[in-house]
C-alpha atoms as a PDB file:
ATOM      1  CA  UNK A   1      67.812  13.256 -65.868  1.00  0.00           C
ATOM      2  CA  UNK A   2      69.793  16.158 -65.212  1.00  0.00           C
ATOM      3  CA  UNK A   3      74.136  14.998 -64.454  1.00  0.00           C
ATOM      4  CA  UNK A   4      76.678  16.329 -62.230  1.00  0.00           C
ATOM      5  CA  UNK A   5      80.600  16.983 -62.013  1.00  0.00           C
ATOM      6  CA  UNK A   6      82.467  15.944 -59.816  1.00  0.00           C
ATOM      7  CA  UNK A   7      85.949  17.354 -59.314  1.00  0.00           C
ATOM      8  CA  UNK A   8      88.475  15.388 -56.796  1.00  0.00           C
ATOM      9  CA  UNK A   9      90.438  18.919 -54.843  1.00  0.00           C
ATOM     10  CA  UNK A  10      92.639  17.102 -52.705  1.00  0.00           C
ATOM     11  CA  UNK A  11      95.068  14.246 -52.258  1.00  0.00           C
ATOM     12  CA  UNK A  12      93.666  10.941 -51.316  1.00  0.00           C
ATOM     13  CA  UNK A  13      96.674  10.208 -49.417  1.00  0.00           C
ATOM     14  CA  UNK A  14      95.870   9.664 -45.748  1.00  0.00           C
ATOM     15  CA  UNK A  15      92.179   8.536 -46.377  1.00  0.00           C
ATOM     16  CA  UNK A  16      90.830   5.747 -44.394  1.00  0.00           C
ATOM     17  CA  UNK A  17      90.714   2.169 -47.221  1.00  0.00           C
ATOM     18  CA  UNK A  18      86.880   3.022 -47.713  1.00  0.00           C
ATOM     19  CA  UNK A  19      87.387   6.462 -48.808  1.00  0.00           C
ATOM     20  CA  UNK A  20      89.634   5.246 -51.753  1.00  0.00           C
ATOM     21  CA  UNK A  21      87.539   2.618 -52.279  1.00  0.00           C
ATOM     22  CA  UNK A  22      84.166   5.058 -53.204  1.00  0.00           C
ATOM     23  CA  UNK A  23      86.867   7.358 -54.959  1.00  0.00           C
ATOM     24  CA  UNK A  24      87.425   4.517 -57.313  1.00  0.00           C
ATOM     25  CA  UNK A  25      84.106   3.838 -57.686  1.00  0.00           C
ATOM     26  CA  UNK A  26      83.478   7.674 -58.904  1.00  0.00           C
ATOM     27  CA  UNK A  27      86.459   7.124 -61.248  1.00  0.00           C
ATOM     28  CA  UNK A  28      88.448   9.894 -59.433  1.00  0.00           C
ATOM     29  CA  UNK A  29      91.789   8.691 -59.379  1.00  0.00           C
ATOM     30  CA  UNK A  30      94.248  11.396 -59.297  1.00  0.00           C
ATOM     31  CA  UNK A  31      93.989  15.204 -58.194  1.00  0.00           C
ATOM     32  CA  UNK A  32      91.770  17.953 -60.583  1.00  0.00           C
ATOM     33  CA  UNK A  33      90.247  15.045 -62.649  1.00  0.00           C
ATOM     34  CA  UNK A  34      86.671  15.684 -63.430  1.00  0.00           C
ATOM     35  CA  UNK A  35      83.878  13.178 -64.164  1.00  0.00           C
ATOM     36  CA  UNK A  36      80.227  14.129 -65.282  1.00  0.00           C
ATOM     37  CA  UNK A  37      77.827  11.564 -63.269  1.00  0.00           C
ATOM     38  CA  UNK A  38      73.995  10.933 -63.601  1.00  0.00           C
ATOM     39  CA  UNK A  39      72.054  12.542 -60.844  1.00  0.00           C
ATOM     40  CA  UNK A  40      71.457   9.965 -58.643  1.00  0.00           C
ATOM     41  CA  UNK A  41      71.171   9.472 -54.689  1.00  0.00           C
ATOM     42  CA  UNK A  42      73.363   6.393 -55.251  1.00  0.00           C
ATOM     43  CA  UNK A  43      75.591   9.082 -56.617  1.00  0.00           C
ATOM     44  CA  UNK A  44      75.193  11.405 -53.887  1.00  0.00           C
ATOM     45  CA  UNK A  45      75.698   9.158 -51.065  1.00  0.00           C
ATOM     46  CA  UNK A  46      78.885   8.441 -52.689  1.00  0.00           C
ATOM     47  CA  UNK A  47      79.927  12.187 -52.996  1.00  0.00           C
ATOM     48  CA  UNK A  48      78.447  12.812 -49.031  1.00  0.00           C
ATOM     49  CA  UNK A  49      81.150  10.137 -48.088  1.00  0.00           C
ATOM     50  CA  UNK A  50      84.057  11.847 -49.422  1.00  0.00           C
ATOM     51  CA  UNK A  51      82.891  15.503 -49.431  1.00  0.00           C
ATOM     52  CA  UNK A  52      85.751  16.513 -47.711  1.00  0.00           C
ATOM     53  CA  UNK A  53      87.701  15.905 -50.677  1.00  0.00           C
ATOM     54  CA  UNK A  54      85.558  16.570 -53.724  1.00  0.00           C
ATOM     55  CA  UNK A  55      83.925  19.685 -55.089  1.00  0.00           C
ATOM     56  CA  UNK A  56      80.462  19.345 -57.419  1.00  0.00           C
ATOM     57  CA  UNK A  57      81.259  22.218 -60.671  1.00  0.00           C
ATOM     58  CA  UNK A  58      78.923  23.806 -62.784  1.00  0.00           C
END
């Protein structure tokens, strides 16, 4: 299975309580941190709810 990184871009101050909530699920807890994931739609639904403030790198 192939994996993806996820990179958190911007501040998750001012995000609604479930947006921090699936940003602590992904382990992205502070700003430029970078976790490698599975690719997995229950990973992807997670990233579509906060793509506002994420970025997937190669």
């Amino acid at each position: 299975m192939s994996e993806i990184k996820v990179k958190l871009m911007r501040s998750r101050i001012g995000c609604t309580p479930a947006q921090i909530r699936t940003l602590d699920a992904l382990g992205l807890t502070y700003r430029e941190k970078v976790k490698t994931f599975k690719d997995t739609p229950a990973i992807r639904g997670m990233i579509r709810k906060v793509v506002h403030l994420v970025a997937v790198v190669d």
